[in-house]
N, C-alpha and C. Protein backbone atom coordinates (compact mmCIF):
# COMPACT_ATOMS: atom_id res chain seq x y z
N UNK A 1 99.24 -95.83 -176.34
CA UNK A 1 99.92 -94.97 -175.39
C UNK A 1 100.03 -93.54 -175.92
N UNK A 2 100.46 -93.65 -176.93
CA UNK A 2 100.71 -92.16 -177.97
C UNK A 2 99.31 -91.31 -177.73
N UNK A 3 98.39 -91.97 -178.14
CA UNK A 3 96.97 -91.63 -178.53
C UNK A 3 96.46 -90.90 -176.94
N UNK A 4 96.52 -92.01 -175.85
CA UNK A 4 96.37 -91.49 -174.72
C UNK A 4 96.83 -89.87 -173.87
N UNK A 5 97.90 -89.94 -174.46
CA UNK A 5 98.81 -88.68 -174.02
C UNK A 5 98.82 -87.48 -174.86
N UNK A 6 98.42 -87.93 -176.50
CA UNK A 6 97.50 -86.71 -177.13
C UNK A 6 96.47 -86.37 -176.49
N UNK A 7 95.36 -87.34 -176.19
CA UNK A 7 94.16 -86.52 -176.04
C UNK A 7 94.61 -85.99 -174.35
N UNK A 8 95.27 -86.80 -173.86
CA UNK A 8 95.56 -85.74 -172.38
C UNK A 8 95.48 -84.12 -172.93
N UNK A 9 96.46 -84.24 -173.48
CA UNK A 9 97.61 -82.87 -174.05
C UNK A 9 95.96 -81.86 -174.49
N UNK A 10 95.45 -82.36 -175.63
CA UNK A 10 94.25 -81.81 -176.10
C UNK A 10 93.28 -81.12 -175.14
N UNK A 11 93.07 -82.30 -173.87
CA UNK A 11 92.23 -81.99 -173.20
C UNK A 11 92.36 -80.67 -172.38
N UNK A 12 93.60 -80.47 -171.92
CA UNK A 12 93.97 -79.81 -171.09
C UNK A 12 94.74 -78.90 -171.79
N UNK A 13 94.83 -78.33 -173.10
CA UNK A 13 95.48 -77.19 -173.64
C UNK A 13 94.29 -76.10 -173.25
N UNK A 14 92.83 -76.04 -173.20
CA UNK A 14 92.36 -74.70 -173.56
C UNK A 14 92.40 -74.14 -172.21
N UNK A 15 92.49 -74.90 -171.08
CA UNK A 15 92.82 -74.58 -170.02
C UNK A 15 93.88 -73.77 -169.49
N UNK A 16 95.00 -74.83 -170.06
CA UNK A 16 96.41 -74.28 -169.36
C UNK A 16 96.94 -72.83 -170.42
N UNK A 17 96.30 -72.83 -171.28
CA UNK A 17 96.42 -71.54 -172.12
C UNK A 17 95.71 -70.41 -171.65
N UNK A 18 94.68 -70.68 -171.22
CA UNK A 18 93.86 -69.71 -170.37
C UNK A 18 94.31 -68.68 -169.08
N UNK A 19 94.63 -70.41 -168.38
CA UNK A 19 95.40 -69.36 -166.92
C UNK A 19 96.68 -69.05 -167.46
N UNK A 20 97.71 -69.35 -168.22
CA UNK A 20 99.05 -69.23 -168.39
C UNK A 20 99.45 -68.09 -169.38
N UNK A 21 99.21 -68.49 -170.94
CA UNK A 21 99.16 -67.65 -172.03
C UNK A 21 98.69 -66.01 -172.03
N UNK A 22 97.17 -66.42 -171.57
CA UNK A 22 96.17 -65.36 -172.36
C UNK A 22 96.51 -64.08 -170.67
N UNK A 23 97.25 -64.53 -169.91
CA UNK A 23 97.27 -63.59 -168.81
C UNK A 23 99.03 -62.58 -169.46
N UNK A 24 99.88 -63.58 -169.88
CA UNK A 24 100.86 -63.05 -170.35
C UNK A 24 100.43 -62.21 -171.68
N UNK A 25 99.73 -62.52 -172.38
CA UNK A 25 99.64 -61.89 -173.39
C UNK A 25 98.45 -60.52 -173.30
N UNK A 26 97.69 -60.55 -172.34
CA UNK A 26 97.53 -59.82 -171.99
C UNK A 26 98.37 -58.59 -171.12
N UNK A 27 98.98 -58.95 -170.49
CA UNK A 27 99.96 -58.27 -169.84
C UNK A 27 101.31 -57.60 -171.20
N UNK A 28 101.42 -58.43 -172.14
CA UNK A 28 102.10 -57.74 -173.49
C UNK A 28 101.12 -56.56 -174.33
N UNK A 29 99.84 -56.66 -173.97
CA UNK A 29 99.11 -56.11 -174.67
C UNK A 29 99.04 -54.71 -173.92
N UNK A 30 98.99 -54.25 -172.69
CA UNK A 30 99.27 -52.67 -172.27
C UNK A 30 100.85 -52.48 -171.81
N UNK A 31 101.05 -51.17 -171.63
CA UNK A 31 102.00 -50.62 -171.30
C UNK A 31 102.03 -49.61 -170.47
N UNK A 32 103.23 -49.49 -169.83
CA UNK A 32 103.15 -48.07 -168.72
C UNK A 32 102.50 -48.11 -167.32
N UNK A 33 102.30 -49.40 -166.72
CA UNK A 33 101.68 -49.82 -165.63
C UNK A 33 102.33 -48.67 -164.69
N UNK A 34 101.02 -48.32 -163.76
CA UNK A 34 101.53 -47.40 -162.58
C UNK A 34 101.65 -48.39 -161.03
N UNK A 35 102.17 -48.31 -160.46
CA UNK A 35 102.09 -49.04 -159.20
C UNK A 35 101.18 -48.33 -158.29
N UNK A 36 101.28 -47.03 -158.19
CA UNK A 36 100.30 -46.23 -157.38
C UNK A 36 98.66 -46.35 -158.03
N UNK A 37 98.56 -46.17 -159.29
CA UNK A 37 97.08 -46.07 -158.83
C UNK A 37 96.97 -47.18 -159.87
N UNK A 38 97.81 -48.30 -159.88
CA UNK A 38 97.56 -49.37 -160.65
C UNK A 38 96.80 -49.93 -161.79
N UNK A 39 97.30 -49.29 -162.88
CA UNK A 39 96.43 -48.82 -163.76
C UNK A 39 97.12 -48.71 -165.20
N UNK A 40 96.97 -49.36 -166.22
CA UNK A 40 98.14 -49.35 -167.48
C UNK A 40 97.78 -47.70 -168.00
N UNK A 41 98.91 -47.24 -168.97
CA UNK A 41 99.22 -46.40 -169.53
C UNK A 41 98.16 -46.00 -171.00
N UNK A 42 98.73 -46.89 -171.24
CA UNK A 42 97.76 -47.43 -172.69
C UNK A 42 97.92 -48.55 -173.34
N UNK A 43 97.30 -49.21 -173.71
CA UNK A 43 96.93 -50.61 -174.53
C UNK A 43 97.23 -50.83 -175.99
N UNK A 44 97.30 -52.09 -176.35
CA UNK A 44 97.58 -51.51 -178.31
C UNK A 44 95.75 -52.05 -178.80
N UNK A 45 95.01 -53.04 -177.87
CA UNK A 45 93.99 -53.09 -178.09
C UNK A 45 93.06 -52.62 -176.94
N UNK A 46 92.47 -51.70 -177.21
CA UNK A 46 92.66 -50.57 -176.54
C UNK A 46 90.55 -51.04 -175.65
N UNK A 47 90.48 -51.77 -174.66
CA UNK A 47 89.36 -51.74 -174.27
C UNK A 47 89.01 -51.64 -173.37
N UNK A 48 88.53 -51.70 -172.37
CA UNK A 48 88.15 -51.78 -170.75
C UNK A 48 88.47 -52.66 -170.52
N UNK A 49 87.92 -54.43 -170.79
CA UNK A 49 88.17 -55.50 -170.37
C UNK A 49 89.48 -55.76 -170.35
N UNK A 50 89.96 -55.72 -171.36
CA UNK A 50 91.31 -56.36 -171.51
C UNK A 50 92.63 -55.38 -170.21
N UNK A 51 91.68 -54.13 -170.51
CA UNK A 51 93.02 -53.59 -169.82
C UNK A 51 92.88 -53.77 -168.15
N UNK A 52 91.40 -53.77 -167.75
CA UNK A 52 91.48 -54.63 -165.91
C UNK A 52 92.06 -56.07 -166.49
N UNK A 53 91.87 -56.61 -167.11
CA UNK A 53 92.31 -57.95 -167.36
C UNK A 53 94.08 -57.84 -167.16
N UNK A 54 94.16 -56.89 -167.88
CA UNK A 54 95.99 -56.65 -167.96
C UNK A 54 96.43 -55.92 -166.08
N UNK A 55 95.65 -55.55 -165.77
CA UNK A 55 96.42 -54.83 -164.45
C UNK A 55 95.98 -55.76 -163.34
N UNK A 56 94.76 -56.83 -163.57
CA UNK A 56 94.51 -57.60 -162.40
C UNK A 56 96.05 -58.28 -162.78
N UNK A 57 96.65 -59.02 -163.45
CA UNK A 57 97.53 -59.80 -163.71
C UNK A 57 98.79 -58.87 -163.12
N UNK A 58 99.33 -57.44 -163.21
CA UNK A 58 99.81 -57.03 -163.15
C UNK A 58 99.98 -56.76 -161.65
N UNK A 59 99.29 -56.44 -161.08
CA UNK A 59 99.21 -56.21 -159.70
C UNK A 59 98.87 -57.73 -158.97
N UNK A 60 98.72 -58.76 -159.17
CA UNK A 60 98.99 -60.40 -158.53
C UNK A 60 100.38 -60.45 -158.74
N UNK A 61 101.45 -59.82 -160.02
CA UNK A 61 103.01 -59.91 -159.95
C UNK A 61 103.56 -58.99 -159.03
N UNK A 62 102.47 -57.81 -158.69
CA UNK A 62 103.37 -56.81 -157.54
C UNK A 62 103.29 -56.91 -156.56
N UNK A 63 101.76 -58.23 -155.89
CA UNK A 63 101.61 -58.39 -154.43
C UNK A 63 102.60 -59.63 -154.22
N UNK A 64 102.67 -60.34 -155.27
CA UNK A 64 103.49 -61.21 -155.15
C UNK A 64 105.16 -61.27 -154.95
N UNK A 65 105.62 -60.24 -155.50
CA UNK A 65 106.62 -59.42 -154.82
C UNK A 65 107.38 -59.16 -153.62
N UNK A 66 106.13 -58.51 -153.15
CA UNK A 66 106.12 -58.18 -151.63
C UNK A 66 105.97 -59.44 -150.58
N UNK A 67 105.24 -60.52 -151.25
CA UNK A 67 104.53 -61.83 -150.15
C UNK A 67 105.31 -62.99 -150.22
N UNK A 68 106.62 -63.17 -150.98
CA UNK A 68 107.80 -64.08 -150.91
C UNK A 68 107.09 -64.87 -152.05
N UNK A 69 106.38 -64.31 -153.29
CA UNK A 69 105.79 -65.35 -154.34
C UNK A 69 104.75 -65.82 -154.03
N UNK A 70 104.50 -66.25 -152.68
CA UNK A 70 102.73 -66.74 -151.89
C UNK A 70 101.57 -66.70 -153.06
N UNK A 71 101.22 -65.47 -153.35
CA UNK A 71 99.93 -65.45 -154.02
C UNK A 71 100.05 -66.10 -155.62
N UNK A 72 101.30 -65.76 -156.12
CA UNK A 72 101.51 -66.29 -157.39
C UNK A 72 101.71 -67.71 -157.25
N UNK A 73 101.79 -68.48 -155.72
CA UNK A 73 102.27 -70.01 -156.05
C UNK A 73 100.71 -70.67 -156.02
N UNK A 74 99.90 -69.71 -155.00
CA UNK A 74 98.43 -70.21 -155.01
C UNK A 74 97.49 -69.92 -156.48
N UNK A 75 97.97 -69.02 -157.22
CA UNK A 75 97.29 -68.98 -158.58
C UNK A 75 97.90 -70.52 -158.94
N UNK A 76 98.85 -70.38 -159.43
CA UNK A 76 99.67 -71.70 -159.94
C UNK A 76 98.80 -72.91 -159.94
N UNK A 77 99.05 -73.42 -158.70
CA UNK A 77 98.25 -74.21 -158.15
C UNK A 77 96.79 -74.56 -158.35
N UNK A 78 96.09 -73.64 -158.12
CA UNK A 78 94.66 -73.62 -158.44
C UNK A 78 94.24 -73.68 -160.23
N UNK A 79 95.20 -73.15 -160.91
CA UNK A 79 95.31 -73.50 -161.83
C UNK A 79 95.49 -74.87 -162.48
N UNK A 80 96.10 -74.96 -161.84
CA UNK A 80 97.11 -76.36 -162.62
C UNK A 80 95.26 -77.46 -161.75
N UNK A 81 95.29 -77.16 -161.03
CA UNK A 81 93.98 -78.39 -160.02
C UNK A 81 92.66 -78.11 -161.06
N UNK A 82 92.36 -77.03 -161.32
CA UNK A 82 90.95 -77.03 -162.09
C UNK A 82 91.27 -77.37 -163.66
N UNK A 83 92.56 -76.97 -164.09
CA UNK A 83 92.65 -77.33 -165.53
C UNK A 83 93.15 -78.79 -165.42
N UNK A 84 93.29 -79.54 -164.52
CA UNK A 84 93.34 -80.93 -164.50
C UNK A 84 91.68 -81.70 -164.11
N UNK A 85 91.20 -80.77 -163.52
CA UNK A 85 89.48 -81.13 -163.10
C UNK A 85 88.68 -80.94 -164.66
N UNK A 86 88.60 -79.88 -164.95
CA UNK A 86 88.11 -79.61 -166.00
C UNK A 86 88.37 -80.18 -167.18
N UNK A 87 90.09 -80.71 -167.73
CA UNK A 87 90.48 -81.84 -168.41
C UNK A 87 89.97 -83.02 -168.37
N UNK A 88 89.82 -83.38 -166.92
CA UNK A 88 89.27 -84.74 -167.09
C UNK A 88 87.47 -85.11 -167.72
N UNK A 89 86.84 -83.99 -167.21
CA UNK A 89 85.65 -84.18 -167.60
C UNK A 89 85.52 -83.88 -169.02
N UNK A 90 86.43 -83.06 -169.93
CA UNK A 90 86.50 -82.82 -171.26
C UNK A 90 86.31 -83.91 -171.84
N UNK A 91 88.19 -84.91 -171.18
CA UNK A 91 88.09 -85.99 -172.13
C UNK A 91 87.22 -87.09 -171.74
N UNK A 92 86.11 -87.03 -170.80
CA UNK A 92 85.64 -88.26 -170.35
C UNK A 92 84.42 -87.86 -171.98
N UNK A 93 84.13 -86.56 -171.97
CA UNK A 93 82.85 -86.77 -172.68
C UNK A 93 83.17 -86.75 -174.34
């Protein structure tokens, strides 16, 4: 039983770290977000990717705002469904 619910856990960490973690920590990683032209200030790792990476995340928390949570419950969701899809085929192989 133990064993079972590790490799669940295993299977489905690089996932749920993916959509969950690496969007927050990205979002720790710039500063100074503008709402108007939506766009961080400056970064401490300072690159192109990371920083659309940091304001797509940033601006899904500001439409979400406005839309009663809507778009942030459908990330959620879609999340949680493919990192349970994608888990399963991990641990099948």
């Amino acid at each position: 039983m133990i064993k079972k619910g590790f490799n669940w856990f295993l299977s489905r960490l690089p996932f749920y770290s993916l959509f969950f973690i690496f969007p927050v920590l990205g979002m720790m990683n710039c500063q100074g977000w503008n709402e108007g032209s939506m766009t961080s200030e400056s970064c401490l790792v300072n690159t192109s990717f990371l920083q659309a990476y940091a304001d797509f995340y940033y601006a899904l928390v500001l439409f979400s705002s406005f839309m009663l949570l809507i778009p942030l419950v459908i990330y959620i969701v879609i999340a949680i469904w493919l990192s349970e899809i994608l888990g399963r085929k991990l641990a099948d192989n």
